[in-house]
N, C-alpha and C. Protein backbone atom coordinates (compact mmCIF):
# COMPACT_ATOMS: atom_id res chain seq x y z
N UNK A 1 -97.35 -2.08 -22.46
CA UNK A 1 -97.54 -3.21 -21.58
C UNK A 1 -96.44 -3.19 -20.53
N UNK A 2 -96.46 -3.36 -19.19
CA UNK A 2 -95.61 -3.59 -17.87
C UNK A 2 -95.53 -5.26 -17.75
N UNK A 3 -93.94 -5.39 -18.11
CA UNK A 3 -93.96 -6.57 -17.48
C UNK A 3 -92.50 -6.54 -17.02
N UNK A 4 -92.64 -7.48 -15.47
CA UNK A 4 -91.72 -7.52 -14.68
C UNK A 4 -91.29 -5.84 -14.41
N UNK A 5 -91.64 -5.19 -14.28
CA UNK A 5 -91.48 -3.55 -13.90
C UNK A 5 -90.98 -2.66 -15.22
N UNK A 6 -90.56 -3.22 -16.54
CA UNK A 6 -90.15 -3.07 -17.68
C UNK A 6 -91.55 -2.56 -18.48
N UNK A 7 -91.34 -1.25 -19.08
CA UNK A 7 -92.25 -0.38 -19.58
C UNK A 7 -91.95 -0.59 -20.89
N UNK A 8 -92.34 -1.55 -22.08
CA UNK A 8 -91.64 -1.17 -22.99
C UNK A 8 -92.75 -2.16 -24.50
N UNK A 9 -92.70 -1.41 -25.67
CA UNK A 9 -93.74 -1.89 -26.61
C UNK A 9 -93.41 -3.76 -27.08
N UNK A 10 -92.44 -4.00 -26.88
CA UNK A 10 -91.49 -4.93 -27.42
C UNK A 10 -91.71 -6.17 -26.42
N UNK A 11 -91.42 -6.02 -25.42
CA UNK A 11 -91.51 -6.91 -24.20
C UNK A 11 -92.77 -7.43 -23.54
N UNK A 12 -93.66 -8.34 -24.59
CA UNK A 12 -94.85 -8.66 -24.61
C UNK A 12 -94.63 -10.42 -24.23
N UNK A 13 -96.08 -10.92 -23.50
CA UNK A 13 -96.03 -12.48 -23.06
C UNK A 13 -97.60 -12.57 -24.11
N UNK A 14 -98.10 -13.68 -25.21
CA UNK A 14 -98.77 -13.69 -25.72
C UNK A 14 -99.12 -14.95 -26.34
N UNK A 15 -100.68 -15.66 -26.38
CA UNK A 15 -100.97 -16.38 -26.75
C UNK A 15 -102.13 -16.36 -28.03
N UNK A 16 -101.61 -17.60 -29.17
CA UNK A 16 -102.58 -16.76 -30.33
C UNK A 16 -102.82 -18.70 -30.64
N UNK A 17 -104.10 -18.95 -31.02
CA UNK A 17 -104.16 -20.04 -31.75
C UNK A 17 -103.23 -20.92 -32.69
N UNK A 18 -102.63 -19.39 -33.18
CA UNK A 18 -101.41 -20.39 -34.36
C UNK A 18 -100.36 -20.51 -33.99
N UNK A 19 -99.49 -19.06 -33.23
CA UNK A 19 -98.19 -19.29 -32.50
C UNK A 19 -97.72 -19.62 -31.41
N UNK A 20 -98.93 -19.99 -30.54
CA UNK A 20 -98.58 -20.86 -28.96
C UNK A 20 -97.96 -19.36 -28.14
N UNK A 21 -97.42 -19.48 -26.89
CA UNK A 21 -96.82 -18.52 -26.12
C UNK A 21 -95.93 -17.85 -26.08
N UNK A 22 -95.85 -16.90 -26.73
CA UNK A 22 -94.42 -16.29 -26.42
C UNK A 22 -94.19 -15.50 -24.99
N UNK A 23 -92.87 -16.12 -24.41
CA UNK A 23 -92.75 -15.02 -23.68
C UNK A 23 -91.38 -13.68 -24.01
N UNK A 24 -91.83 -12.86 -22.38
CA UNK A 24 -90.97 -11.81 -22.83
C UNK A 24 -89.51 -12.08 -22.84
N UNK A 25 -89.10 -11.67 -24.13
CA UNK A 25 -87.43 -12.05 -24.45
C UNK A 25 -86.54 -10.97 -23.35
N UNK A 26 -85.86 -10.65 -22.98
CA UNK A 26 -84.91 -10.10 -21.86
C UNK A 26 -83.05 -11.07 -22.11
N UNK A 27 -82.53 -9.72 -22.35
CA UNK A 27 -81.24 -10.18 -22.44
C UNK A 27 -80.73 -10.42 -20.71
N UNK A 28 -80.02 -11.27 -20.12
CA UNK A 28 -79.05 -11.04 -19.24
C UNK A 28 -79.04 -9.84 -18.12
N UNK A 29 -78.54 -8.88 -18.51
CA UNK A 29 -78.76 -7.50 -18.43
C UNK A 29 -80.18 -6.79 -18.39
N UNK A 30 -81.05 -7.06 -18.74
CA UNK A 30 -82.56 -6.72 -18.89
C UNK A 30 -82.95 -7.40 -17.74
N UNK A 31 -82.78 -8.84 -17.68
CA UNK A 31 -83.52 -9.36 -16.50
C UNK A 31 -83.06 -9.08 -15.28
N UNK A 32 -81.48 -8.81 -15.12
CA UNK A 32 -81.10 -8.04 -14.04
C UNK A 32 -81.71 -6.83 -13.93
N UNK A 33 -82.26 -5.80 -14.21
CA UNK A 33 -82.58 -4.87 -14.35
C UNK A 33 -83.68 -4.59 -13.69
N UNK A 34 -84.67 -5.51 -14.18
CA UNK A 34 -85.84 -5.87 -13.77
C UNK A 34 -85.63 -5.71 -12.32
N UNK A 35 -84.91 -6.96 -11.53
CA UNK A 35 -84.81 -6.53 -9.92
C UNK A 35 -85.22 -7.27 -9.28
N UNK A 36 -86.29 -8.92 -9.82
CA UNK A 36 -86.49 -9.46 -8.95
C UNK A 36 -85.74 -10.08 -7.94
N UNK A 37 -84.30 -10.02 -8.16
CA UNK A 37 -83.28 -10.63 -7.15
C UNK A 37 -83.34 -9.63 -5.92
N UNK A 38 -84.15 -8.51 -6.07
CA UNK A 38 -83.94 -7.23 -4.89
C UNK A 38 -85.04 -7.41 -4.09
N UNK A 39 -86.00 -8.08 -4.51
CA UNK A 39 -88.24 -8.45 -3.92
C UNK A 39 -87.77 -9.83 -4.41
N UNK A 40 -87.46 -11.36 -3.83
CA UNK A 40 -87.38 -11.70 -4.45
C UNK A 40 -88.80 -12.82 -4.03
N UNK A 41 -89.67 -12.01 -2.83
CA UNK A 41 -90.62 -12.56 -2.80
C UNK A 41 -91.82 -12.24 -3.77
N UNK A 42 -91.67 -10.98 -4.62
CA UNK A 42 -92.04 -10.71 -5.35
C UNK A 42 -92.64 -11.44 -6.74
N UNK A 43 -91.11 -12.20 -6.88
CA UNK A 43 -91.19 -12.67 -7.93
C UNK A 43 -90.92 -13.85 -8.79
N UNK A 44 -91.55 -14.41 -7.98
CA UNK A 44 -91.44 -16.36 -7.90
C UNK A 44 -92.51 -16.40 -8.68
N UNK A 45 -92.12 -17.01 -9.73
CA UNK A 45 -92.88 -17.74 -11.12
C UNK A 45 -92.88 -16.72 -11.89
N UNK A 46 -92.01 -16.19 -11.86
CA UNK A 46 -91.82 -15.11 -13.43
C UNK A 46 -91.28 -16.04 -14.41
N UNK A 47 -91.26 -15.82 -15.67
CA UNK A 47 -90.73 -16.69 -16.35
C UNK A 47 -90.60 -15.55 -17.48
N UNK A 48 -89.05 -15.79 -18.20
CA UNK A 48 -88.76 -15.04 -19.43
C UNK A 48 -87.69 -16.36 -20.46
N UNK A 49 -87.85 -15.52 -21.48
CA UNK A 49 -86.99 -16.27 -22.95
C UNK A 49 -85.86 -15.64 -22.68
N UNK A 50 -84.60 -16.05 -22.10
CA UNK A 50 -83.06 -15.36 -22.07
C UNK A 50 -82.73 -15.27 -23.48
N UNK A 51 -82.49 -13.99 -24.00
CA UNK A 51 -82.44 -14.10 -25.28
C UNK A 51 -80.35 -14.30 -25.40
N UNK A 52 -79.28 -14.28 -24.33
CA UNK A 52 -78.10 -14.47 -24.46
C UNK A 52 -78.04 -15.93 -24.05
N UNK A 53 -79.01 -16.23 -23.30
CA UNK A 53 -78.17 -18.06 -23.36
C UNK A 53 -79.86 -18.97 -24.26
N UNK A 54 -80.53 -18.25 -24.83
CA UNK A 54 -81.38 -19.01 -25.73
C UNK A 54 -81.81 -20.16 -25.05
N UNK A 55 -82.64 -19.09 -23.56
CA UNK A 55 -83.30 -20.84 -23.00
C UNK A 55 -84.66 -19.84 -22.13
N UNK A 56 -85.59 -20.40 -21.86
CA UNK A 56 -86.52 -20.25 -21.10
C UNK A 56 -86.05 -20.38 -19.65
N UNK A 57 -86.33 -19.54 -18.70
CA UNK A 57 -85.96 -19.10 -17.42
C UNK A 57 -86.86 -18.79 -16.60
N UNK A 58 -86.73 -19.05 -15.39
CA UNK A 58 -87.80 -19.01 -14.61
C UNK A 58 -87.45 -18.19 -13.02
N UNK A 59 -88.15 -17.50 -12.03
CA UNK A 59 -87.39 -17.16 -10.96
C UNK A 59 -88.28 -17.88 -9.83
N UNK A 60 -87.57 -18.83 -8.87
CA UNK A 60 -87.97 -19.37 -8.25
C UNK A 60 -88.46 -19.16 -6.68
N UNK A 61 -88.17 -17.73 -6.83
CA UNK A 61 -87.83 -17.34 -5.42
C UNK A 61 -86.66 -16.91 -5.03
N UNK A 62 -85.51 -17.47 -5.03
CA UNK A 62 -84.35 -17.68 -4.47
C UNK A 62 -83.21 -17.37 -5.92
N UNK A 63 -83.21 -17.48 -6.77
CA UNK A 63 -82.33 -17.82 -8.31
C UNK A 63 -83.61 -17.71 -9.41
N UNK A 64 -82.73 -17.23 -10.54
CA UNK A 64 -83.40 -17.99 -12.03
C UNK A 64 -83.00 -19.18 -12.06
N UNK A 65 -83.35 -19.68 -12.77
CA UNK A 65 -83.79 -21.44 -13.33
C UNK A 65 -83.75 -21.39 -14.65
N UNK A 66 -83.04 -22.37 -15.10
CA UNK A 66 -83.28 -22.56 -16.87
C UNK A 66 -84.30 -24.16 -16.62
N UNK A 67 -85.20 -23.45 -17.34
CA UNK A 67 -86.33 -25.33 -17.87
C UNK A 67 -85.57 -26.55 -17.86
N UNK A 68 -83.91 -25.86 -18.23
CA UNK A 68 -83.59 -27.56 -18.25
C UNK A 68 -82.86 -27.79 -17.00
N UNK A 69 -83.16 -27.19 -15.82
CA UNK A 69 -83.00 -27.38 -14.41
C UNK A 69 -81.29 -27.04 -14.35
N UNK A 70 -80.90 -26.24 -15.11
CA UNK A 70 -79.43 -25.76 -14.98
C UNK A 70 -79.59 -23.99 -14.19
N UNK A 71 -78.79 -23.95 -13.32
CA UNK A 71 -78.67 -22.77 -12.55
C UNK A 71 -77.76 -21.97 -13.83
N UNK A 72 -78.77 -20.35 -13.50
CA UNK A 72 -78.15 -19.36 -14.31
C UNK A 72 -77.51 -18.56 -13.62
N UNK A 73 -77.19 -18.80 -12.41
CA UNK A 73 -76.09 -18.04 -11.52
C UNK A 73 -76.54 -18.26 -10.31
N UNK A 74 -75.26 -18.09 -9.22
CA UNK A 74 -74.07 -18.07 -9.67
C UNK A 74 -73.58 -19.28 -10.38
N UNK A 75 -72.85 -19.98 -11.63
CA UNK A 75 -72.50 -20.57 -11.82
C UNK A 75 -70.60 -21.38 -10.90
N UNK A 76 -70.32 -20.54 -10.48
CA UNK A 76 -69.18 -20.98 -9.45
C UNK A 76 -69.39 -20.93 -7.62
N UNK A 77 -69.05 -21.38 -7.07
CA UNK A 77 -68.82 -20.92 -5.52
C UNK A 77 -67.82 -21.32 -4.99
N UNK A 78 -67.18 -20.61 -3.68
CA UNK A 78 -66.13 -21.18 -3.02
C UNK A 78 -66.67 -22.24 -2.62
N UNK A 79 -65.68 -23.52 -1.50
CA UNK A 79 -66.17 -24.44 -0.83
C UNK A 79 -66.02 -24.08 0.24
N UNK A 80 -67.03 -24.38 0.93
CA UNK A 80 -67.37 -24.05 2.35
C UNK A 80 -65.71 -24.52 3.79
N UNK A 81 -65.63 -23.89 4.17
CA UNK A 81 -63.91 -23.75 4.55
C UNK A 81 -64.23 -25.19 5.92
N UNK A 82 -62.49 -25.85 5.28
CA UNK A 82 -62.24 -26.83 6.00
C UNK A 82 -60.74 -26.44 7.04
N UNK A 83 -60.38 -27.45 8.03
CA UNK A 83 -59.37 -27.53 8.08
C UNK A 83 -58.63 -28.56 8.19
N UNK A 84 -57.29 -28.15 7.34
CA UNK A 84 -56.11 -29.10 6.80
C UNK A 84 -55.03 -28.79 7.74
N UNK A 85 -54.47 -29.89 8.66
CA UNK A 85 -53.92 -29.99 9.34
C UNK A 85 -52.41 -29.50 8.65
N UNK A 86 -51.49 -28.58 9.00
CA UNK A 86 -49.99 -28.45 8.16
C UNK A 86 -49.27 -28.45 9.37
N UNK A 87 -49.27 -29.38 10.53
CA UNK A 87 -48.71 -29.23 11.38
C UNK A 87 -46.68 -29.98 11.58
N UNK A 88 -47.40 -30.88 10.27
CA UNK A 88 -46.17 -31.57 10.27
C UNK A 88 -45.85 -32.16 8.51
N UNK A 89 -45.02 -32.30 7.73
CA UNK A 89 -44.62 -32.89 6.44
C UNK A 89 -45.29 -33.72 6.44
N UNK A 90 -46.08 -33.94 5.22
CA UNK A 90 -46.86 -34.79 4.52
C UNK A 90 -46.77 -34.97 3.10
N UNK A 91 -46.15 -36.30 2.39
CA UNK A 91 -46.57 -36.47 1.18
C UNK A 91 -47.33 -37.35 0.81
N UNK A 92 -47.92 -36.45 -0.25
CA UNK A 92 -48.59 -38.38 -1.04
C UNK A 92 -50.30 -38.20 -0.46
N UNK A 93 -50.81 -37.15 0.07
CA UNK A 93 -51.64 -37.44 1.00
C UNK A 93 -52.95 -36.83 0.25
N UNK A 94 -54.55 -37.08 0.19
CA UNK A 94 -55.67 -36.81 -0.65
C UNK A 94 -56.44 -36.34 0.06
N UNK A 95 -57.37 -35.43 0.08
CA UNK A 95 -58.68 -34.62 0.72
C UNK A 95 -59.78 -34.52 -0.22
N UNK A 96 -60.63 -35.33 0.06
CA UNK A 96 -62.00 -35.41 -1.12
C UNK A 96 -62.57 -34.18 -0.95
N UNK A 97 -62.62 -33.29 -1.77
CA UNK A 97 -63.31 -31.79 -2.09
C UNK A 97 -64.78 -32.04 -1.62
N UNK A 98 -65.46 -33.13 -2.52
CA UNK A 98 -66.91 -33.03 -2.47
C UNK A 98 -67.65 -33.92 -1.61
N UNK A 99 -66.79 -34.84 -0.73
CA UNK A 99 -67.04 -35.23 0.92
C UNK A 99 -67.06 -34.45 1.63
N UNK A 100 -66.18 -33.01 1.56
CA UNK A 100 -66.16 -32.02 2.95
C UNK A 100 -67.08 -31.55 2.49
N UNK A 101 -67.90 -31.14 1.42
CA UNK A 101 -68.58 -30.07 0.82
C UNK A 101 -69.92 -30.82 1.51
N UNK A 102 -70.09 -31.79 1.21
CA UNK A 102 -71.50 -32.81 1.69
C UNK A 102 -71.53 -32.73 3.09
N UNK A 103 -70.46 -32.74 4.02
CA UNK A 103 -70.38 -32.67 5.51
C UNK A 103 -71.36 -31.54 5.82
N UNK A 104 -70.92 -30.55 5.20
CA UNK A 104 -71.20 -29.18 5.65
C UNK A 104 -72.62 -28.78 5.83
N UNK A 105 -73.12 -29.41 4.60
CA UNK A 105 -74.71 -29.34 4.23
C UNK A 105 -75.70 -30.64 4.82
N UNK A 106 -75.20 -30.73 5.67
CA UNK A 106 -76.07 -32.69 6.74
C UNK A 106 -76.33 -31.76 7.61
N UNK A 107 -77.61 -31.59 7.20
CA UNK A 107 -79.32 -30.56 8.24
C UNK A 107 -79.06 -32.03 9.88
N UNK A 108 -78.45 -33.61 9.34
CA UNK A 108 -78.98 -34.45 10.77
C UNK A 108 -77.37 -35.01 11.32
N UNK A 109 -76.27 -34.22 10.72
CA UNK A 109 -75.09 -34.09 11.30
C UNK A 109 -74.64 -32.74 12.47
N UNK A 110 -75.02 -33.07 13.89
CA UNK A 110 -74.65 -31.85 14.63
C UNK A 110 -73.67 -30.63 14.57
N UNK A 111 -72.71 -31.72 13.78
CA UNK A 111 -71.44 -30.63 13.79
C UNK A 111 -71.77 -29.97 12.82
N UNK A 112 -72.34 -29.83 11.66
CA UNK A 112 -72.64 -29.14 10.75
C UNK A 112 -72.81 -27.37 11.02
N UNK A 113 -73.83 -27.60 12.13
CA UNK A 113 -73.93 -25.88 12.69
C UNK A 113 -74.37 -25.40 11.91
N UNK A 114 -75.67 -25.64 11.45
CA UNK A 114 -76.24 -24.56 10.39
C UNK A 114 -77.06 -23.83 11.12
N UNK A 115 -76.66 -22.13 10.80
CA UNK A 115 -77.74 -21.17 11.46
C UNK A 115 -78.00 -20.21 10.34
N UNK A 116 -78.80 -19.58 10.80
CA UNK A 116 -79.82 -18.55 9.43
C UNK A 116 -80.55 -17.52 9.92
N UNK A 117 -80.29 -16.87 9.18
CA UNK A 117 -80.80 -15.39 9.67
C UNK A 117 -82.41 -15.31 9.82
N UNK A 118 -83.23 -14.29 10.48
CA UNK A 118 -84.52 -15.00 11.09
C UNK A 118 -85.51 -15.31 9.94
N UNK A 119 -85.46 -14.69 9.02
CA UNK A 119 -86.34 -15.02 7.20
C UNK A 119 -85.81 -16.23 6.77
N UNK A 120 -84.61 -16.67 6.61
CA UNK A 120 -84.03 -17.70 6.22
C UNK A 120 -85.07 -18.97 6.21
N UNK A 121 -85.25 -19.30 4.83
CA UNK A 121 -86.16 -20.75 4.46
C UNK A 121 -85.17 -21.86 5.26
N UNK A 122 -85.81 -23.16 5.27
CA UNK A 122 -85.02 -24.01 5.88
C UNK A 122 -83.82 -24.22 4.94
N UNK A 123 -82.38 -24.86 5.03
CA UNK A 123 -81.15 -25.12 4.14
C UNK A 123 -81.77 -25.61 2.99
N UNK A 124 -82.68 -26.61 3.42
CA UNK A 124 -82.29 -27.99 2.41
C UNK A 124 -83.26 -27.25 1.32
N UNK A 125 -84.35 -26.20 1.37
CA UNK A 125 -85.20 -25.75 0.71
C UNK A 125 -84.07 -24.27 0.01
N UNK A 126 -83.46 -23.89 0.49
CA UNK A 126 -82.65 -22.63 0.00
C UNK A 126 -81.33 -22.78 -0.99
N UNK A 127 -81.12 -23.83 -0.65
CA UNK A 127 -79.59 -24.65 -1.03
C UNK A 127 -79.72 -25.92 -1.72
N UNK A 128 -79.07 -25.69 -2.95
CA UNK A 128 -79.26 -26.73 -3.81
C UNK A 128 -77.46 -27.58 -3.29
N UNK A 129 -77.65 -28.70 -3.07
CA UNK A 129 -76.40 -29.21 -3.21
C UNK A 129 -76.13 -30.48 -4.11
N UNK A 130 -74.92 -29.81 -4.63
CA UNK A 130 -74.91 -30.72 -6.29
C UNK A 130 -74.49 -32.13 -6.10
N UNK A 131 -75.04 -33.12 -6.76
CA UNK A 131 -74.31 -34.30 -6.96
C UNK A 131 -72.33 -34.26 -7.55
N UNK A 132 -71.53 -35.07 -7.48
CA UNK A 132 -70.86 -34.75 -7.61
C UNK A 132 -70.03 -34.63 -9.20
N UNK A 133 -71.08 -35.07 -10.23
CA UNK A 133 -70.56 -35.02 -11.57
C UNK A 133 -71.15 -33.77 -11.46
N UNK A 134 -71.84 -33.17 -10.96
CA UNK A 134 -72.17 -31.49 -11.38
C UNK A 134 -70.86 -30.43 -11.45
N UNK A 135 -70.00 -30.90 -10.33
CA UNK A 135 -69.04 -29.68 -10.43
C UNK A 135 -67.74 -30.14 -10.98
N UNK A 136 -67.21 -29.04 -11.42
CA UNK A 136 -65.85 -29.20 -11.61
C UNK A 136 -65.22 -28.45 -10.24
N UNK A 137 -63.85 -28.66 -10.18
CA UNK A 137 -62.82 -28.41 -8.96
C UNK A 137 -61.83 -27.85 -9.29
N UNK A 138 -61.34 -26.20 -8.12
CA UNK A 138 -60.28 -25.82 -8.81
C UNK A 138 -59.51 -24.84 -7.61
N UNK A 139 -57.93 -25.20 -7.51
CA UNK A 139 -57.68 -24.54 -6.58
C UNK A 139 -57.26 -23.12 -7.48
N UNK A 140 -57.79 -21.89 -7.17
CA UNK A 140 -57.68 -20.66 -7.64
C UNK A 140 -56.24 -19.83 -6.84
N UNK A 141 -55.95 -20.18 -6.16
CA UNK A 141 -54.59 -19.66 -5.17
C UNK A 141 -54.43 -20.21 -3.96
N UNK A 142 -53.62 -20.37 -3.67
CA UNK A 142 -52.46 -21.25 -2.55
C UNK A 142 -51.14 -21.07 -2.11
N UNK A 143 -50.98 -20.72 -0.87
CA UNK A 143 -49.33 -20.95 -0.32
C UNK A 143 -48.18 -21.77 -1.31
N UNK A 144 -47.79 -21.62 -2.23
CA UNK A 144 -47.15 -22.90 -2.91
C UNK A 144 -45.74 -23.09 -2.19
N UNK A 145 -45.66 -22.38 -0.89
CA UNK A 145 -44.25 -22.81 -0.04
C UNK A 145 -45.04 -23.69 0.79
N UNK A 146 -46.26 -24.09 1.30
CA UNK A 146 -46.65 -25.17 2.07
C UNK A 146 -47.48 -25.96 0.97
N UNK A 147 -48.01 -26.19 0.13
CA UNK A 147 -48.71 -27.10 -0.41
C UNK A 147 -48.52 -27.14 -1.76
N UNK A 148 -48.29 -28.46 -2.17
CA UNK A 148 -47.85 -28.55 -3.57
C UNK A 148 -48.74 -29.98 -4.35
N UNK A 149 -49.81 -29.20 -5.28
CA UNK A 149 -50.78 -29.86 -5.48
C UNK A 149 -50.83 -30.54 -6.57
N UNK A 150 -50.74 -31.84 -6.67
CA UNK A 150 -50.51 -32.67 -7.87
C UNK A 150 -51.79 -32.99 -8.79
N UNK A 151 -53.09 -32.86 -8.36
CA UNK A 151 -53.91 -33.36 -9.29
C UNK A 151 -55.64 -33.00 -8.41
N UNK A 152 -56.25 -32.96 -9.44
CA UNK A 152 -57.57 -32.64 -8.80
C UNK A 152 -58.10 -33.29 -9.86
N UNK A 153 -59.10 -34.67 -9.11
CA UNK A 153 -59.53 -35.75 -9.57
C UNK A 153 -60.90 -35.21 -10.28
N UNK A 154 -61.71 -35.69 -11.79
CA UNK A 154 -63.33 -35.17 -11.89
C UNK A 154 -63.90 -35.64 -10.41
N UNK A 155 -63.74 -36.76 -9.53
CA UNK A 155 -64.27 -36.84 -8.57
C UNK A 155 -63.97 -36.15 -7.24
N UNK A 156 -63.58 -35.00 -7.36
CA UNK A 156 -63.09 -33.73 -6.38
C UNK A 156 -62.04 -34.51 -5.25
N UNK A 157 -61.30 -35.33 -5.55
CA UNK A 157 -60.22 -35.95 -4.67
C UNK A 157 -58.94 -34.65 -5.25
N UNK A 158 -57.90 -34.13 -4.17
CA UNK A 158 -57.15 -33.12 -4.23
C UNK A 158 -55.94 -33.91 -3.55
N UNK A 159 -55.15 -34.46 -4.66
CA UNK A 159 -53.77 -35.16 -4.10
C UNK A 159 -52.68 -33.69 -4.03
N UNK A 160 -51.81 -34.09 -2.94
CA UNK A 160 -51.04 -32.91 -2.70
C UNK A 160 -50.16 -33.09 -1.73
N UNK A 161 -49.12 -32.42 -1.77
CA UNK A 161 -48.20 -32.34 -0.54
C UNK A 161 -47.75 -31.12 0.45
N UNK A 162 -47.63 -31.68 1.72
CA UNK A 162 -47.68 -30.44 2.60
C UNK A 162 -46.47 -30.18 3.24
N UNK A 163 -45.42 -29.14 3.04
CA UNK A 163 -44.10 -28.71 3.33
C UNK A 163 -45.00 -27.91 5.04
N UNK A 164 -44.85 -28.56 5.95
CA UNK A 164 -44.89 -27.70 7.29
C UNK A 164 -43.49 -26.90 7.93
N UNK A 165 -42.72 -26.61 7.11
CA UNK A 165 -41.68 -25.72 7.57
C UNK A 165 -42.07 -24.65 7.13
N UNK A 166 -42.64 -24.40 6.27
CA UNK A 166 -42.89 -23.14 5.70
C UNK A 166 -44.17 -22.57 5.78
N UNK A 167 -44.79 -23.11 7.24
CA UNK A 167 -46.22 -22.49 6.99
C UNK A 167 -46.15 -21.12 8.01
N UNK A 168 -46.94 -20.30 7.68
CA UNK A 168 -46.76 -18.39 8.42
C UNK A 168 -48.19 -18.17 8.68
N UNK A 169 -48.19 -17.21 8.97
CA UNK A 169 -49.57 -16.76 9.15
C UNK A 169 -50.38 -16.35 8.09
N UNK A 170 -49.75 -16.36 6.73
CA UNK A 170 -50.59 -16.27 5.43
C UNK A 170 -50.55 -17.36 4.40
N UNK A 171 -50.61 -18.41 5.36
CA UNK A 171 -50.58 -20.06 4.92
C UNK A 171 -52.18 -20.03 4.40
N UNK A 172 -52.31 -20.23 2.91
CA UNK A 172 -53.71 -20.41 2.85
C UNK A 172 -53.82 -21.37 1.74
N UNK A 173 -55.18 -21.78 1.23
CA UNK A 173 -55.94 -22.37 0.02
C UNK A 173 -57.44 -21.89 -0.49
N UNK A 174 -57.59 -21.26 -1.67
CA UNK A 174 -58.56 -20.88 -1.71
C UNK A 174 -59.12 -22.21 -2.69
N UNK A 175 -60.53 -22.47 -2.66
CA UNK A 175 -60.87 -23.53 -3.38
C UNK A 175 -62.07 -23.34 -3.79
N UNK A 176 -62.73 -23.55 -5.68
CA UNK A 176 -63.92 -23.04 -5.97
C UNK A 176 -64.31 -24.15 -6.67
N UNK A 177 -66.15 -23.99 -6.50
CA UNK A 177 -66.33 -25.65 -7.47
C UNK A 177 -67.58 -24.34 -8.40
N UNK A 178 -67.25 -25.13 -9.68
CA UNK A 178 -67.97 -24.81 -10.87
C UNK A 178 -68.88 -25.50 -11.09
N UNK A 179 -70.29 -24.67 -11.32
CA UNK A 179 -71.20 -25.46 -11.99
C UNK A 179 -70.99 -26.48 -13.37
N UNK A 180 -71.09 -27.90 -13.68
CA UNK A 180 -71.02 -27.55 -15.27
C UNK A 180 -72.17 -27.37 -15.79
């Protein structure tokens, strides 16, 4: 039996009066394999049993899907890049993570500037953007001679302080939000 391009005796989808549907089990690795992320017009409404995270999965087009509407990757992303003024000493001072993140993605905010390559579905159809108990917040590396970061709120608020004597030309912040 061929399923999903997978040649194999084992990897069967089947319905019987007594045992209801099985589908084809695929580890992680198997369903990568497969390729629909490479055609991925191909392969919208595939559906397999992840046999490493023990959930039913689906490909939507764009991503797999777990049934219980949890993304199976990527589970992290950077945040879409802001800028933080270090022009002058600042303490004590907060930047809501998941306010700039929401800016970015407003299809009826001009400044936003969303452009897309000529296939590109519309944003709001391609791009899931999370409520804000979805993510966790995390600065992964930073200048720690210009910014010295005291706390990153569950509600993506980033209290911190900004030393502007010491900012160079490799003054940076990298910043990633996690699925939970």
């Amino acid at each position: 039996m061929l399923i999903f391009g997978l040649s194999t005796k084992h990897v069967n989808a089947q319905q019987t009066v007594y045992s209801g549907l099985r589908l084809p089990q695929l580890t992680t690795e198997q369903r990568t394999i497969v390729g629909v992320e490479a055609h991925p017009e191909n392969g919208k409404g595939k559906m397999i049993f992840n046999a490493d995270s023990n959930a039913v999965q689906y490909w939507n087009g764009i991503e797999w899907i777990q049934l219980d509407g949890k993304k199976t990757n990527p589970i992290w992303f950077y945040m879409p890049s802001i800028v933080i003024n270090v022009s002058q000493n600042v303490m004590d001072t907060t930047i809501n993570l998941y306010d700039e993140y929401l800016k970015q993605f407003d299809v009826n905010d001009p400044k936003s500037k969303i452009i897309g390559s000529g296939n590109a579905p519309d944003i709001n159809n391609a791009t899931k953007v999370y409520a804000r108990n979805e993510l966790h917040y995390y600065v992964i590396g930073h200048d720690d001679k210009v910014f010295v970061i005291h706390e990153i709120t569950e509600a993506g608020e980033m209290k911190f302080n900004i030393n502007a004597t010491n900012v160079s030309e490799e003054t940076f912040m990298n910043i990633v939000f996690v699925v939970k």
